[in-house]
Protein backbone atom coordinates (compact mmCIF):
# COMPACT_ATOMS: atom_id res chain seq x y z
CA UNK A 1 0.00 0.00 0.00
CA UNK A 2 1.26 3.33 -0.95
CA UNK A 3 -0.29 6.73 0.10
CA UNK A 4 1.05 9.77 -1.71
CA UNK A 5 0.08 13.33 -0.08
CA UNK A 6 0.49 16.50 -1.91
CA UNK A 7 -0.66 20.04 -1.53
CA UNK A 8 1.19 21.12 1.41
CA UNK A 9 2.54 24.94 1.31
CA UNK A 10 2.61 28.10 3.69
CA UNK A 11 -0.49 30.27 3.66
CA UNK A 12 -1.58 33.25 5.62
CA UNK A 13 -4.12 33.31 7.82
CA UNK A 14 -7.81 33.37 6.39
CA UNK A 15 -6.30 31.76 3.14
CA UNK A 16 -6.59 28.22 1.15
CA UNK A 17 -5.42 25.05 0.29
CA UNK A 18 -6.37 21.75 -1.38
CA UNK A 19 -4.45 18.80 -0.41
CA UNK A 20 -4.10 15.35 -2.30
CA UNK A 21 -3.41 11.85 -1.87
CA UNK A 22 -2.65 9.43 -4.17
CA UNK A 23 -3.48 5.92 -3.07
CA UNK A 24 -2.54 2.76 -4.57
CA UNK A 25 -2.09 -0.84 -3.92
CA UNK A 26 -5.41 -0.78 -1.95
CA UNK A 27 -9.01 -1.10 -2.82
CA UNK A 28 -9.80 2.31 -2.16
CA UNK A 29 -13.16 2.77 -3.83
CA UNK A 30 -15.00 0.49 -1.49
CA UNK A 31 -13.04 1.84 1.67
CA UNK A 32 -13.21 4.21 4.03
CA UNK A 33 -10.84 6.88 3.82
CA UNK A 34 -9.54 9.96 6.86
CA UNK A 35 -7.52 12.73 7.09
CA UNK A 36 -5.36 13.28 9.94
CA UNK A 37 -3.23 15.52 11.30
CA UNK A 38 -0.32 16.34 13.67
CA UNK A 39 0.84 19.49 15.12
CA UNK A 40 4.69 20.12 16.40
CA UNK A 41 4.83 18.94 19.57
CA UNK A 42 1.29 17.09 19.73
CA UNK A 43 -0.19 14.15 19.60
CA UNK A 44 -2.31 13.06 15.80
CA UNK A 45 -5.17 14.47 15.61
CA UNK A 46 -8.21 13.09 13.49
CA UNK A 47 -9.58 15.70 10.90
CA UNK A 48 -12.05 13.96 8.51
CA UNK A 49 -13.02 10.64 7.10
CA UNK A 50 -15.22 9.65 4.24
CA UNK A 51 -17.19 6.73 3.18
CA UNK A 52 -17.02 4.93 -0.61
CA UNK A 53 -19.20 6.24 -2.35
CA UNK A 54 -18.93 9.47 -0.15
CA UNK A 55 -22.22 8.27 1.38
CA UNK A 56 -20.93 9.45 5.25
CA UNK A 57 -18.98 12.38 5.99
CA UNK A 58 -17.69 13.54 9.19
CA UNK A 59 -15.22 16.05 10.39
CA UNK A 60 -13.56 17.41 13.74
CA UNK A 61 -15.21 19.89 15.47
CA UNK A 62 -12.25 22.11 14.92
CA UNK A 63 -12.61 21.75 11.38
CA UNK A 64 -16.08 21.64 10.74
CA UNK A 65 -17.57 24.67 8.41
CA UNK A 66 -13.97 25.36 7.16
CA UNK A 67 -12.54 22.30 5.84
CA UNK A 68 -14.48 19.77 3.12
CA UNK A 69 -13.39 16.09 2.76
CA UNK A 70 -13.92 14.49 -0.88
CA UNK A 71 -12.31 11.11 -3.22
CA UNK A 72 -12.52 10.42 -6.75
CA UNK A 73 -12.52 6.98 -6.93
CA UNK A 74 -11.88 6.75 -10.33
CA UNK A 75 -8.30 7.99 -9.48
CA UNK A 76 -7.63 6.42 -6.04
CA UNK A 77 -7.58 10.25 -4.92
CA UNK A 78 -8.68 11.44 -2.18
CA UNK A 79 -8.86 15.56 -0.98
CA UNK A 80 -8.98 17.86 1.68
CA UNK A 81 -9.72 21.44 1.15
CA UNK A 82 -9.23 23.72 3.57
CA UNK A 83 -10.65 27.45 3.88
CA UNK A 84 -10.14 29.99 6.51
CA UNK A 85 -7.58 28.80 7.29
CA UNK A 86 -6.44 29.46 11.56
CA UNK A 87 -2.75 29.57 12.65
CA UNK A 88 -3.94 26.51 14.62
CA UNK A 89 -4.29 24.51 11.73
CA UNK A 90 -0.50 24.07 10.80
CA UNK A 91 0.57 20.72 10.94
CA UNK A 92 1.69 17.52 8.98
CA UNK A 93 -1.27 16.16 7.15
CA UNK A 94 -1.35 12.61 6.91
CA UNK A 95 -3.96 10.51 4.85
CA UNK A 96 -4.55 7.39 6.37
CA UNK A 97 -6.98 3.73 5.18
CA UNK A 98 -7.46 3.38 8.94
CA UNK A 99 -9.47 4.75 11.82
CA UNK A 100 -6.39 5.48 14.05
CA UNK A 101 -4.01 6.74 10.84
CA UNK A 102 -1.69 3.59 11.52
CA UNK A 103 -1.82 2.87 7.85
CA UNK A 104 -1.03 6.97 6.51
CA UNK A 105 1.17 8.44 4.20
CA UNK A 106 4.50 10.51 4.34
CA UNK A 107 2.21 13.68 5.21
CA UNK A 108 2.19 16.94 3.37
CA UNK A 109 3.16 20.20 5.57
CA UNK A 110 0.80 22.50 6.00
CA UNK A 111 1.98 26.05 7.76
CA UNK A 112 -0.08 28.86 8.15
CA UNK A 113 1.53 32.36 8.91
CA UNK A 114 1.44 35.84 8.60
């Protein structure tokens, strides 16, 4: 199983990104996919997961309103953008085919400054 994450860059406060990840060697259409996250010094930090077939959605509270979770499972890719974005919200982003983001990806780094 591979997970590629992309998308990563610094950004000022209030501003966007849309992050990628490339999955293969997986069945990814039928799976359920998350985002996580990890700030420096902190624990990971669950962000957003998504059914196949995008038929459940659900997102951290800290996200919620601001961040939208969606796959294309034609490509094995799944996305995360992010709006308004917070100074809070820099961290490694991780995709992950598990729960607990055991199974995750290199992680794309996300910093937003002013």
């Amino acid at each position: 199983v591979q997970l590629v994450e992309s998308g990563g860059a610094l950004v000022q406060p209030g501003g966007s990104l849309r992050l990628s990840c490339v999955v293969s060697g997986f069945p990814f259409s039928i799976w359920e996919m998350n985002w996580f996250r990890q700030a420096p010094g902190k624990g990971l930090e669950w962000v957003s997961s998504i059914e196949h077939g995008s038929t459940q959605i659900k997102y951290a509270d800290s996200v919620k309103g601001r961040f939208t979770v969606s796959r294309d499972d034609s490509a094995n890719t799944l996305f995360l953008q992010m709006d308004s974005l917070k100074i809070e919200d820099t961290a490694i982003y991780y995709c992950a085919t598990d729960s607990r983001g055991q199974q995750r990806g290199q992680g794309t780094q996300v910093t937003v400054s002013s």
